[in-house]
N, C-alpha and C. Protein backbone atom coordinates (compact mmCIF):
# COMPACT_ATOMS: atom_id res chain seq x y z
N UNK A 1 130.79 108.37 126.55
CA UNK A 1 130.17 107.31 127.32
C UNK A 1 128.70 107.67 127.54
N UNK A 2 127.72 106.90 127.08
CA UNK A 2 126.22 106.97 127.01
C UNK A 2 125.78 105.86 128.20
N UNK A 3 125.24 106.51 129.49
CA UNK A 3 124.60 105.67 130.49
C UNK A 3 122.89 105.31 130.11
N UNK A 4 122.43 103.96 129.41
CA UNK A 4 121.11 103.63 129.31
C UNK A 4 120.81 103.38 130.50
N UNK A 5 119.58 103.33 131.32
CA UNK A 5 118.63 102.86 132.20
C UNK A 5 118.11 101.74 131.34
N UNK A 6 117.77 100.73 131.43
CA UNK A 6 117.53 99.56 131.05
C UNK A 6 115.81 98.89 131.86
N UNK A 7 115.73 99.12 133.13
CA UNK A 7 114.98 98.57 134.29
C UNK A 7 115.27 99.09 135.69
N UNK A 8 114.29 99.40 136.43
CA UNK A 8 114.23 100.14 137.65
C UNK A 8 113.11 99.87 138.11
N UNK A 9 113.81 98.91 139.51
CA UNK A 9 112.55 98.27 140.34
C UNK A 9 113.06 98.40 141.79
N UNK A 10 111.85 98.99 142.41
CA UNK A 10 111.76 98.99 144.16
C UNK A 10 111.71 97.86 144.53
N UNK A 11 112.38 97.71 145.37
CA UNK A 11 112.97 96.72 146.05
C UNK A 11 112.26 97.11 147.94
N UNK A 12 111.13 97.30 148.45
CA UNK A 12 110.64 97.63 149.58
C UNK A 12 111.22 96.55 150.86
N UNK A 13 111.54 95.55 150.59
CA UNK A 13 111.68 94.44 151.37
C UNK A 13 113.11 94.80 151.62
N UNK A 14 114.62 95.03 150.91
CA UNK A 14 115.88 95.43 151.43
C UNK A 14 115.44 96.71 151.15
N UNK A 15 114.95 97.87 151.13
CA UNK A 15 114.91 99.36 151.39
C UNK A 15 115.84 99.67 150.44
N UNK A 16 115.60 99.60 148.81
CA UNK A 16 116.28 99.77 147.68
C UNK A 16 116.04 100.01 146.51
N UNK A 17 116.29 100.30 145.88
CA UNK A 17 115.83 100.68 144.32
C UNK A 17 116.89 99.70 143.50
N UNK A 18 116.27 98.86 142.75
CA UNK A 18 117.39 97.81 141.92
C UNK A 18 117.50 98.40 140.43
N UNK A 19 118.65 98.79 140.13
CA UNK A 19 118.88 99.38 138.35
C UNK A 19 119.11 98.41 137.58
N UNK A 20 119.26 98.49 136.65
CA UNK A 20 120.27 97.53 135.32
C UNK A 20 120.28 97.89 134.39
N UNK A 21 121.62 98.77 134.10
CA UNK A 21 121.74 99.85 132.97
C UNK A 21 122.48 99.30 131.36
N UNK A 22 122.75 100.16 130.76
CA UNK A 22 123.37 99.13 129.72
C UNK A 22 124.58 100.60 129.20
N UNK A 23 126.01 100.52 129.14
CA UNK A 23 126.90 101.36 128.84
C UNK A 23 127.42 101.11 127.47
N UNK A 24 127.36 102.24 126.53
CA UNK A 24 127.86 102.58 125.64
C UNK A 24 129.12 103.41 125.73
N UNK A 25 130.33 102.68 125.70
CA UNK A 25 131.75 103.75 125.53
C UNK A 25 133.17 103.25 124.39
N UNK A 26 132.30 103.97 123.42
CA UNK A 26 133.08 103.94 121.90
C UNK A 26 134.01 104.10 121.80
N UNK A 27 135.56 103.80 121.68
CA UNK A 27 136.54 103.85 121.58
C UNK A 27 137.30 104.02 122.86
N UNK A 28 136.58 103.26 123.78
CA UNK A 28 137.25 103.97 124.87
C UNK A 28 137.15 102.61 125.49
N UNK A 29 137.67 101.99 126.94
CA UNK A 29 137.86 100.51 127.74
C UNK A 29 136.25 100.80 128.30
N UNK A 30 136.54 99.91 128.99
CA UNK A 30 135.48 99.39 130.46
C UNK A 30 135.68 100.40 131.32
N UNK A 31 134.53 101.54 131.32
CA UNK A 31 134.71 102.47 132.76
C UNK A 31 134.89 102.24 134.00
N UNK A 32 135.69 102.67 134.36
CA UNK A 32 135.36 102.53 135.97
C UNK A 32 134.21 102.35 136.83
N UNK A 33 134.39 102.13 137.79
CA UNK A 33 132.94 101.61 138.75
C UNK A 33 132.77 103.26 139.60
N UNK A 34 133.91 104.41 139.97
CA UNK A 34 133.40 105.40 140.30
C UNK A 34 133.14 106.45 138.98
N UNK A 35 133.48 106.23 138.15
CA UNK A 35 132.96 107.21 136.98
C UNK A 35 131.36 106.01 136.73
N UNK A 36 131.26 105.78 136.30
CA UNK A 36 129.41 105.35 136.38
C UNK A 36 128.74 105.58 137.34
N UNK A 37 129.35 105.46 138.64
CA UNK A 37 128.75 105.54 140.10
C UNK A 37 128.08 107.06 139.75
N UNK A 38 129.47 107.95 139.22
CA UNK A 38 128.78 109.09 139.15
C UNK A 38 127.99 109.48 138.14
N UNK A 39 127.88 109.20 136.76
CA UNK A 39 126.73 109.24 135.94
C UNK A 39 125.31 108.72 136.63
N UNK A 40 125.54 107.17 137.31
CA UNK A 40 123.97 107.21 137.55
C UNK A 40 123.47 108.02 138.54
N UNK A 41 124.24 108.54 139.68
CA UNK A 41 123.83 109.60 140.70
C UNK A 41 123.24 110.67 139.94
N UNK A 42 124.00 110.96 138.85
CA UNK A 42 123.27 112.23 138.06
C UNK A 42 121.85 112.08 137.55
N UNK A 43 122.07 110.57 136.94
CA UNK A 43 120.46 110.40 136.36
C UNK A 43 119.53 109.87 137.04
N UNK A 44 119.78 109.48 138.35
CA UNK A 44 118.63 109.21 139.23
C UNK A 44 118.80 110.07 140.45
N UNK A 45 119.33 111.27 140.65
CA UNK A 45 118.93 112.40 141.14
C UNK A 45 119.69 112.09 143.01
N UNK A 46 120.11 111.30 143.15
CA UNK A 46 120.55 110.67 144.42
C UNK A 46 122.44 110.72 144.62
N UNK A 47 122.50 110.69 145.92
CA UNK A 47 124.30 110.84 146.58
C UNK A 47 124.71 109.54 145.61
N UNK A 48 126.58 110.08 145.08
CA UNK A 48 127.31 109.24 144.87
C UNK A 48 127.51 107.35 145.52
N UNK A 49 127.36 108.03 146.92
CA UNK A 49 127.67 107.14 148.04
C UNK A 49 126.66 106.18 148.08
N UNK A 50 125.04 106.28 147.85
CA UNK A 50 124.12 105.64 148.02
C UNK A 50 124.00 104.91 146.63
N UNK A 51 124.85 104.57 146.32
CA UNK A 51 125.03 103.56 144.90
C UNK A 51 126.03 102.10 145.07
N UNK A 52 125.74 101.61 144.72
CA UNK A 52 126.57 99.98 144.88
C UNK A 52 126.28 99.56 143.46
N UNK A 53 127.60 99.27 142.61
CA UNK A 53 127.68 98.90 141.44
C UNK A 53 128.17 97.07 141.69
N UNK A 54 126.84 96.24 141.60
CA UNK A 54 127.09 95.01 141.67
C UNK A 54 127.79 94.00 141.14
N UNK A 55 127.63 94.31 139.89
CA UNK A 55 128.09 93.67 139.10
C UNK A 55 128.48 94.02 137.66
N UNK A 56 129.51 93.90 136.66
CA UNK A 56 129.25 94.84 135.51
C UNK A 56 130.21 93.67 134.51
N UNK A 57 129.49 93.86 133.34
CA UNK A 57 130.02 92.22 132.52
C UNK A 57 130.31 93.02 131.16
N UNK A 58 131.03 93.11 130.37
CA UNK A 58 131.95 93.49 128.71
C UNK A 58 131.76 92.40 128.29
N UNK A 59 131.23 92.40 126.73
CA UNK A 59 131.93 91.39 125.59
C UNK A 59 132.65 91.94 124.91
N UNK A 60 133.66 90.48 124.41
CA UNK A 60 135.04 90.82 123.87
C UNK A 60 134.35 91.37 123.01
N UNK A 61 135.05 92.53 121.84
CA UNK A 61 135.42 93.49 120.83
C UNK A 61 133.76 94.31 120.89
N UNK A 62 133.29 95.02 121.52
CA UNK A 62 132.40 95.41 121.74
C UNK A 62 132.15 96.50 122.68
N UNK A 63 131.94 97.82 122.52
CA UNK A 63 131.90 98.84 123.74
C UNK A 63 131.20 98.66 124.25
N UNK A 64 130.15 97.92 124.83
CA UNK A 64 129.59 98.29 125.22
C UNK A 64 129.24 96.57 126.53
N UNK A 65 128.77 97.68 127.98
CA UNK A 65 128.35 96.75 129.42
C UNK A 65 127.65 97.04 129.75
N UNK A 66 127.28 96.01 130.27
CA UNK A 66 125.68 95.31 130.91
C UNK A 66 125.77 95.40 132.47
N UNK A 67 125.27 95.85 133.21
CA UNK A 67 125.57 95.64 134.98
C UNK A 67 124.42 96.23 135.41
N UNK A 68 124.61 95.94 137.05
CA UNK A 68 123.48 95.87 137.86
C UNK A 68 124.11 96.53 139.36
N UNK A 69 123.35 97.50 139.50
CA UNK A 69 123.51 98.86 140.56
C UNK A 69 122.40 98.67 141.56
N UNK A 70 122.59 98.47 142.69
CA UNK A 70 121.86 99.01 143.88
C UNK A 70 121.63 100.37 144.40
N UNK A 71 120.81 100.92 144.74
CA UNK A 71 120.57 102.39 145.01
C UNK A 71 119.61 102.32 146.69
N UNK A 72 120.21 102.89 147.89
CA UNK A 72 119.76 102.88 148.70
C UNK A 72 119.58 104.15 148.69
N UNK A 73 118.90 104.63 150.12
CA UNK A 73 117.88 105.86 150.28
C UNK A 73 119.45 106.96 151.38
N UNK A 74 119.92 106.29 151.83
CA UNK A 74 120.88 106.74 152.89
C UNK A 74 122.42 106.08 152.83
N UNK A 75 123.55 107.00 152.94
CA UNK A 75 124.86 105.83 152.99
C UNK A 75 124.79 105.38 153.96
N UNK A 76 124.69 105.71 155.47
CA UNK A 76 124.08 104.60 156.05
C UNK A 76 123.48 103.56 156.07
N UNK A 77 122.57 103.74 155.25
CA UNK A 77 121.85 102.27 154.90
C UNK A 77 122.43 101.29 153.72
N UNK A 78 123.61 102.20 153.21
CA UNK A 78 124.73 101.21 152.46
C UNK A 78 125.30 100.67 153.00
N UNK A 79 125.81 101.21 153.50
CA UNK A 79 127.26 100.86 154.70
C UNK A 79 126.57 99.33 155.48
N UNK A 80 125.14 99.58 155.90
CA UNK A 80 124.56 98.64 157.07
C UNK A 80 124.06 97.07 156.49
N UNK A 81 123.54 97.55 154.92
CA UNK A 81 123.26 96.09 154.06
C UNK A 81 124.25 95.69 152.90
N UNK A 82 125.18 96.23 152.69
CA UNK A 82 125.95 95.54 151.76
C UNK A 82 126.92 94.58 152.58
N UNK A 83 127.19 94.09 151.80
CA UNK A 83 128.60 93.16 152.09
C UNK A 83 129.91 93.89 151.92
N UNK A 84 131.32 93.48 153.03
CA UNK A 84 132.52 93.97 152.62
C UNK A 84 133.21 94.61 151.89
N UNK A 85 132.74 93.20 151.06
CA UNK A 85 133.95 93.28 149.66
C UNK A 85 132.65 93.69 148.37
N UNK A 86 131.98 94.08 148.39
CA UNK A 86 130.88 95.55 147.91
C UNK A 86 131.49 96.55 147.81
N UNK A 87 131.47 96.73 149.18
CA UNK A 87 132.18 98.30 149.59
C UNK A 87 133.27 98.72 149.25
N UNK A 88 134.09 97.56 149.74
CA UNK A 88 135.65 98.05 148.91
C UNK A 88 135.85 98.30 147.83
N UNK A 89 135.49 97.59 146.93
CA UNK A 89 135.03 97.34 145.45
C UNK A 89 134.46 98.36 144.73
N UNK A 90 133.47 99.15 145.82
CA UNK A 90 132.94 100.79 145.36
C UNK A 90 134.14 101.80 146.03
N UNK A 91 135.34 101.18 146.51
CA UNK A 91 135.75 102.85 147.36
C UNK A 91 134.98 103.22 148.50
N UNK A 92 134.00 102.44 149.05
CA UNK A 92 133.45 102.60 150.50
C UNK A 92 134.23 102.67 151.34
N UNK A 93 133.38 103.44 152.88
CA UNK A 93 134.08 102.87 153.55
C UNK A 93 133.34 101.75 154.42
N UNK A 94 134.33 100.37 154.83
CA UNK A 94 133.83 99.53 154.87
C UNK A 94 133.38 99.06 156.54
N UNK A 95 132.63 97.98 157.41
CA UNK A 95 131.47 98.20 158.14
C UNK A 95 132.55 97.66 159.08
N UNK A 96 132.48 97.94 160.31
CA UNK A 96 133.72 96.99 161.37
C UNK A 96 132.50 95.65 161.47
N UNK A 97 133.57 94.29 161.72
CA UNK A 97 132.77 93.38 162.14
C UNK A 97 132.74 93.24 163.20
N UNK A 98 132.12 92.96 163.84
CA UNK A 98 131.55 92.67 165.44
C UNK A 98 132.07 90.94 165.83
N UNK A 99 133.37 91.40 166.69
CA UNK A 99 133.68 90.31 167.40
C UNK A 99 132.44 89.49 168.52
N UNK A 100 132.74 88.17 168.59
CA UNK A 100 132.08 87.63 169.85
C UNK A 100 132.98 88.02 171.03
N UNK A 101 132.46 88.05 171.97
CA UNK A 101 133.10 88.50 173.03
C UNK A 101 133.07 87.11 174.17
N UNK A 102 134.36 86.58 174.15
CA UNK A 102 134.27 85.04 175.55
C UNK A 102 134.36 85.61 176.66
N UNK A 103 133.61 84.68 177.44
CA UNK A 103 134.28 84.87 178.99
C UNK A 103 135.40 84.51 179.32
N UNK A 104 135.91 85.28 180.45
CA UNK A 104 137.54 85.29 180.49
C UNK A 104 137.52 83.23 180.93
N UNK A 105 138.94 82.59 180.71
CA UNK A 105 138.66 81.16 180.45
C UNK A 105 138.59 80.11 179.39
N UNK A 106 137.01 80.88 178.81
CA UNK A 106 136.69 79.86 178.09
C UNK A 106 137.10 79.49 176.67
N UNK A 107 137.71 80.85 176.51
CA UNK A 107 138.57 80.75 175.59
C UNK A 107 139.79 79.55 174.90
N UNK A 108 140.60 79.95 176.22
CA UNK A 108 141.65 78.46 176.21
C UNK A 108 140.83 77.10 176.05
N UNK A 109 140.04 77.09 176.86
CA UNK A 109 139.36 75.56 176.68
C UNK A 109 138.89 75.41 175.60
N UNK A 110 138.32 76.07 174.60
CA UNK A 110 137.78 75.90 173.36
C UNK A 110 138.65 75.34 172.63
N UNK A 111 139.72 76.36 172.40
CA UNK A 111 141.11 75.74 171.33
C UNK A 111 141.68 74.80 171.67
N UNK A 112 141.92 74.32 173.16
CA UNK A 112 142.36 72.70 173.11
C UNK A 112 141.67 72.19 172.87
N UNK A 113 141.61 71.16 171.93
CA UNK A 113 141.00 69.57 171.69
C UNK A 113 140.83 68.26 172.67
N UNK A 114 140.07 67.91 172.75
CA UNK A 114 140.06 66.76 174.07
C UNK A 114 141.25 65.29 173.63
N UNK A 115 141.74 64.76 174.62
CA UNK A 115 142.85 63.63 174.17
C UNK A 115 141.71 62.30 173.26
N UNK A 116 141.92 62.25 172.29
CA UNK A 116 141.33 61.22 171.76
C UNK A 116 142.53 60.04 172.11
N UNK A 117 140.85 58.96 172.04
CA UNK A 117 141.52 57.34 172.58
C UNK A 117 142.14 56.65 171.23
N UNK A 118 143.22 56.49 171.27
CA UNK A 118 143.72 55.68 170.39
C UNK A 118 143.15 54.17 170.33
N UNK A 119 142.45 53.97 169.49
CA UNK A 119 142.46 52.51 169.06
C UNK A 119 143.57 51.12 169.08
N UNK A 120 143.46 50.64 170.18
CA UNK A 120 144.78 49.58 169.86
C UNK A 120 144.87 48.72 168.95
N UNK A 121 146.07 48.34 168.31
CA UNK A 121 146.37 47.37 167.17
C UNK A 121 145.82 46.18 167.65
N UNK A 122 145.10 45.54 166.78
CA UNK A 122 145.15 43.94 166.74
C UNK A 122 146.29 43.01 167.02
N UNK A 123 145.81 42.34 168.03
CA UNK A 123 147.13 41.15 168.12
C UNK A 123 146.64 40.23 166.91
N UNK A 124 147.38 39.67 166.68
CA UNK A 124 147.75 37.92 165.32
C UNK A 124 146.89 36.99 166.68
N UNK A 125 146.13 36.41 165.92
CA UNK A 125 145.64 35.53 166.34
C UNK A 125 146.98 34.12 165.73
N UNK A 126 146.75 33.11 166.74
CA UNK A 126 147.97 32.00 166.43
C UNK A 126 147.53 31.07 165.60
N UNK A 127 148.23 30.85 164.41
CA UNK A 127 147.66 29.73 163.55
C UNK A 127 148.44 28.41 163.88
N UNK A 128 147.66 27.45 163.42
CA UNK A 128 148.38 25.76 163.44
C UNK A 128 149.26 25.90 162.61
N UNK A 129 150.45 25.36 163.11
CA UNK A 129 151.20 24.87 162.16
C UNK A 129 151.16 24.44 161.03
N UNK A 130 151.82 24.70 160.38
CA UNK A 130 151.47 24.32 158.65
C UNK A 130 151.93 22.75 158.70
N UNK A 131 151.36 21.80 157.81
CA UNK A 131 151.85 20.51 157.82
C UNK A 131 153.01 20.32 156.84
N UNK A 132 154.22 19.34 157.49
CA UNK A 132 155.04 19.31 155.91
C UNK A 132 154.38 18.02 155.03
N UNK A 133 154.90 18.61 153.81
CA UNK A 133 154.88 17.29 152.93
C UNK A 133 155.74 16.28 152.93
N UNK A 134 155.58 14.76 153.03
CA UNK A 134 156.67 14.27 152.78
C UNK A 134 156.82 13.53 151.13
């Protein structure tokens, strides 16, 4: 398995380094997302952990994938800007979400719904009698 570097751009605005490598693995499947995790840690000199493998795409009969790696400065600062299902996806561990917190009360009142007014049916207005024929 041959890890190319492809493009490597700072990213100053999310506090990141953006990769997009290109994998060569000859006779062999689609690597894993922690075996690359750990090749690119090797070749860009940085923790396992401070890597987020975004995205990674195979064509049929062909060894070789195309994907796109995030590289932060701290796992902390992984943990704090990725998304969830990122993390899981790398073997992270993933961020607790932060409940809202109600006041005691207002709770119940939220989840009931207010009684909506039913619309009443139309009465038949009365028609004339139909005329007979004679």
């Amino acid at each position: 398995m041959e890890i190319e570097i492809e493009s490597k751009k700072n990213n100053p605005l999310l506090n990141r380094t953006e990769v997009h490598f290109v994998i060569r693995h000859t006779g062999e499947g689609t690597p894993r997302r922690e075996v690359i995790r750990g090749e690119l840690a090797g070749k860009l000199g940085v923790g396992k952990e401070n890597i987020i493998i975004d995205h990674m795409t195979s064509d049929f009969g062909i060894q070789k994938t195309k994907g796109y790696a995030k590289v932060y400065s701290s796992a902390e600062k992984t943990k704090a800007e990725e998304r969830n299902h990122l993390l899981k996806r790398n073997n992270l561990p993933m961020k607790k979400e932060e409940k809202k917190k109600e006041k005691p009360g207002e709770g119940a009142a939220k989840k009931q719904k207010p009684a909506e007014a039913k619309p009443e049916p139309k009465k038949a207005e009365p028609q004339a009698p139909a005329e007979k024929k004679e």
